[in-house]
Protein backbone atom coordinates (compact mmCIF):
# COMPACT_ATOMS: atom_id res chain seq x y z
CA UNK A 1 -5.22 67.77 26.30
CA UNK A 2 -1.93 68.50 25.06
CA UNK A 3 -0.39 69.62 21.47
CA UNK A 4 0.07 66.13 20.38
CA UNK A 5 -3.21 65.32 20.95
CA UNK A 6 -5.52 67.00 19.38
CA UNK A 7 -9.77 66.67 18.97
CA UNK A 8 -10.61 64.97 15.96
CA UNK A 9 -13.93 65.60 13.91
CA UNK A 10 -15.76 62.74 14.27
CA UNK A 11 -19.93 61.57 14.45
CA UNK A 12 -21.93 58.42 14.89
CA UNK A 13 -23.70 57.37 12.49
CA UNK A 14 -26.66 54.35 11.79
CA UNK A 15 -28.03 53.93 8.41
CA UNK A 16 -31.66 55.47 8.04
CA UNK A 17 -31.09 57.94 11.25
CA UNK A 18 -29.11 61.78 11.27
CA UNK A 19 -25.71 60.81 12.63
CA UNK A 20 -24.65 62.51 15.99
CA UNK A 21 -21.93 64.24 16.74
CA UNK A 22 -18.91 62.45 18.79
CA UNK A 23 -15.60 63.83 20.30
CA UNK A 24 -12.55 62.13 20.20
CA UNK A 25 -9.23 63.03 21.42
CA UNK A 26 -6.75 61.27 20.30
CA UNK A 27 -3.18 60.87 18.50
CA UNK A 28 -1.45 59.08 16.06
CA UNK A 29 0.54 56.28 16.12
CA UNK A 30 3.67 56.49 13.78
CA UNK A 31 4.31 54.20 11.19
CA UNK A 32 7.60 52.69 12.49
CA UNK A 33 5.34 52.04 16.00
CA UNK A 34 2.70 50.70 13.62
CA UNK A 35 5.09 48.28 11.68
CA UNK A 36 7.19 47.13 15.18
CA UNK A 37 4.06 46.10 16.87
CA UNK A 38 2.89 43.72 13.65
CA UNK A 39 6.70 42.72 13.21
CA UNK A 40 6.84 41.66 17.07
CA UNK A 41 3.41 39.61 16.40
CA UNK A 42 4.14 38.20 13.49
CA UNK A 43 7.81 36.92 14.68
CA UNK A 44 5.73 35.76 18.43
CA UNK A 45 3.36 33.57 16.79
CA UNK A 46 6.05 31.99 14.19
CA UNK A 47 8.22 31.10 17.47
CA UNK A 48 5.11 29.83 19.27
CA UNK A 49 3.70 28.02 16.43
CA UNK A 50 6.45 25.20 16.32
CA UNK A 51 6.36 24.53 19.81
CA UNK A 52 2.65 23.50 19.89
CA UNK A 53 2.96 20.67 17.21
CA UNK A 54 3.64 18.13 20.09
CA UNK A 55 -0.02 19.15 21.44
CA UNK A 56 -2.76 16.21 20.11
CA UNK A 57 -4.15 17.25 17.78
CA UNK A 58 -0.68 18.35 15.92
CA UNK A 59 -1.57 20.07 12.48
CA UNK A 60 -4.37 22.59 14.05
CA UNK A 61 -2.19 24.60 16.37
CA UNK A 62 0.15 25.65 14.80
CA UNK A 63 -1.97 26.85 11.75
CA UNK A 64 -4.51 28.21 14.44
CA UNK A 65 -1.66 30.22 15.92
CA UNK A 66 -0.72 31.53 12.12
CA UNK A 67 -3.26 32.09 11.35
CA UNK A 68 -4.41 34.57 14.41
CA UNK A 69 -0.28 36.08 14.70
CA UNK A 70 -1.21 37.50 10.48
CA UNK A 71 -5.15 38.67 12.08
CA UNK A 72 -3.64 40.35 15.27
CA UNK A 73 -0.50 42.08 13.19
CA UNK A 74 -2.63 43.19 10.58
CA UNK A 75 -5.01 44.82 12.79
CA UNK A 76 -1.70 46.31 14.91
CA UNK A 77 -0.42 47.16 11.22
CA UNK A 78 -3.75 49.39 10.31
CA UNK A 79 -4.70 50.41 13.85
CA UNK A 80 -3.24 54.39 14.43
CA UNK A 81 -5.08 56.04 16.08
CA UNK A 82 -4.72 55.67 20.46
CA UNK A 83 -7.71 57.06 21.97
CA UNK A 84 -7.34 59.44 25.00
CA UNK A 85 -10.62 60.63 25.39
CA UNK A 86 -14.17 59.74 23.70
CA UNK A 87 -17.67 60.62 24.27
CA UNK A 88 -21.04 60.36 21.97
CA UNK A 89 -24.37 59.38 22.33
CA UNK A 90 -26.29 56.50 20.31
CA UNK A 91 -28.15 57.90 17.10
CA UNK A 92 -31.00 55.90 17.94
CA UNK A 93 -31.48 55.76 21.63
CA UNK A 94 -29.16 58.35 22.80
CA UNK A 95 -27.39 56.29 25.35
CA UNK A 96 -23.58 57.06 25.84
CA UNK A 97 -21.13 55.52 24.47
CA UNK A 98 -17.85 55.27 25.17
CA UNK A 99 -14.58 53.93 24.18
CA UNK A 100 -11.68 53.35 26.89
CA UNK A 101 -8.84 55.54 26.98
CA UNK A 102 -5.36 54.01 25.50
CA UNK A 103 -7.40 51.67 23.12
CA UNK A 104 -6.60 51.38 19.41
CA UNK A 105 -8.71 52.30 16.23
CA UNK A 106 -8.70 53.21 12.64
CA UNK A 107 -11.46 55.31 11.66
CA UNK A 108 -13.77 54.23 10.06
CA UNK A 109 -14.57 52.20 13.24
CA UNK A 110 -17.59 50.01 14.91
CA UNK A 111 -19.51 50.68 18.24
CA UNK A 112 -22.45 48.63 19.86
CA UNK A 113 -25.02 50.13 21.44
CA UNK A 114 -24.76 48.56 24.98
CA UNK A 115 -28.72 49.58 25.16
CA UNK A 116 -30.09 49.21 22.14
CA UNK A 117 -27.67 46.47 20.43
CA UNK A 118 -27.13 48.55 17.19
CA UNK A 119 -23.82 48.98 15.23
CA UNK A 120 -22.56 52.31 14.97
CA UNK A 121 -19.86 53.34 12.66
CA UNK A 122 -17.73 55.78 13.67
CA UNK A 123 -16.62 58.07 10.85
CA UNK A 124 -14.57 61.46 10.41
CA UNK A 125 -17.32 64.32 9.74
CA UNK A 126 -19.37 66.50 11.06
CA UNK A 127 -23.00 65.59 11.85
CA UNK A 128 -25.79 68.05 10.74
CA UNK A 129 -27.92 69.95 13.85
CA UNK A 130 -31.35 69.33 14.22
CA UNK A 131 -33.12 72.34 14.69
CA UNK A 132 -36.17 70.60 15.56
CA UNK A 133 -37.20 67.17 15.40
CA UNK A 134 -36.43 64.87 12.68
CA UNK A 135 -38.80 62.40 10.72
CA UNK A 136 -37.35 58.92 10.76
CA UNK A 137 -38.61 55.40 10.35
CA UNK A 138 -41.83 54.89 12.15
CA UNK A 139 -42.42 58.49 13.44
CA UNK A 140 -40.48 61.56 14.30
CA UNK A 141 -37.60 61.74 17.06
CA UNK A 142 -37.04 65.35 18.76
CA UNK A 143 -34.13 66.90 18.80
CA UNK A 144 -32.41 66.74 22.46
CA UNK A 145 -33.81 69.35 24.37
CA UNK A 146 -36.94 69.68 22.74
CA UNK A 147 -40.31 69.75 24.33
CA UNK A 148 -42.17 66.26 23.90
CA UNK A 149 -44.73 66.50 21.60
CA UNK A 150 -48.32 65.20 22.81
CA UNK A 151 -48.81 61.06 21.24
CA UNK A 152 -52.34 61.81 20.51
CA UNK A 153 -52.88 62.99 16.90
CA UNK A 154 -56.01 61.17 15.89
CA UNK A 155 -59.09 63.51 15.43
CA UNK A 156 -61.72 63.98 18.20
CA UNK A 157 -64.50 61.22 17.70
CA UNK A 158 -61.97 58.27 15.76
CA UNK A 159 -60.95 55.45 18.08
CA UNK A 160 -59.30 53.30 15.65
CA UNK A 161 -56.96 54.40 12.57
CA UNK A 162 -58.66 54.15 9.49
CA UNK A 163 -58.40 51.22 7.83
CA UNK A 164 -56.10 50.55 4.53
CA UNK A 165 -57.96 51.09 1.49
CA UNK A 166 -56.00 48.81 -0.70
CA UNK A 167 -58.20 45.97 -2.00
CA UNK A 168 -57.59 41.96 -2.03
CA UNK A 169 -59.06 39.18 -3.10
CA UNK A 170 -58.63 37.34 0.47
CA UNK A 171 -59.91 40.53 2.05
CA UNK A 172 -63.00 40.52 -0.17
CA UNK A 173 -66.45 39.08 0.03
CA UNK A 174 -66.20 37.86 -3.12
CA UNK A 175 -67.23 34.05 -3.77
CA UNK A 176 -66.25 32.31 -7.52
């Protein structure tokens, strides 16, 4: 890691769970790098454009190739960050995830799980510590590191849960 690259503050996060903590290395694009790259699109696809009205059908390719020059230099336009080094772990499943060195983002920025299939957004910050573990969704999740807890937490004697005790006509033995 060198000067002009410094380690940015960054977590994962997922909406309902405590977002994780991520490192990123990376530096910044300049603006005039930014700009050059969208220019150099931009005057690409209005070159290319022309020449693929003589392909059948005539009108779509060129406004297909437009159309995807102004997507592709507006994402080379926002883009400035150029990764050099990333590691984090899913906030849900605690896979890794990763991001390949020399690749472009702008932060705030989105990850899929390649275990789980969830979108993570990857946002400046710094993600709380759990201590122990945490209570979210359908039960708790320990912290990593911690001991597993036992799955058992019914009392001695009960082999089902107890039933809900909210009442409903359909649910009732009642006859009109």
């Amino acid at each position: 890691m060198d000067a002009a690259s410094p380690e940015l503050q960054v977590r994962l996060a997922l909406f309902g769970y405590p977002p994780t903590a991520a490192r990123l290395i990376a530096h910044r694009r300049s603006k005039t790098a930014c700009r050059g790259t969208a220019l150099l699109i931009l005057i690409g696809s209005w070159i290319v454009a022309p020449l693929t009205f003589f392909i059948p059908p005539h009108l779509e390719w060129p406004i297909a190739i437009l159309l995807g020059g102004a997507y592709l230099a507006r994402r080379a336009w926002t883009r400035d960050l150029v990764v050099v080094e990333f590691s984090g772990t899913c906030v849900k499943c605690r896979a890794n995830i990763g991001i390949r060195a020399g690749a472009t983002l702008a932060i705030p920025h989105t990850l899929t799980c390649a275990r789980c299939g969830h979108t993570l957004v990857l946002e400046y910050g710094e993600a709380p510590e759990t201590t122990g573990s945490v209570e979210v969704g359908n039960g708790p999740i320990p912290a990593p590191g911690a001991p597993p807890e036992p799955d058992d937490t019914r009392p001695p004697g009960r082999l089902h849960p107890p039933r809900n005790s909210s009442w409903s006509p359909a649910g009732s033995g009642w006859v009109d």
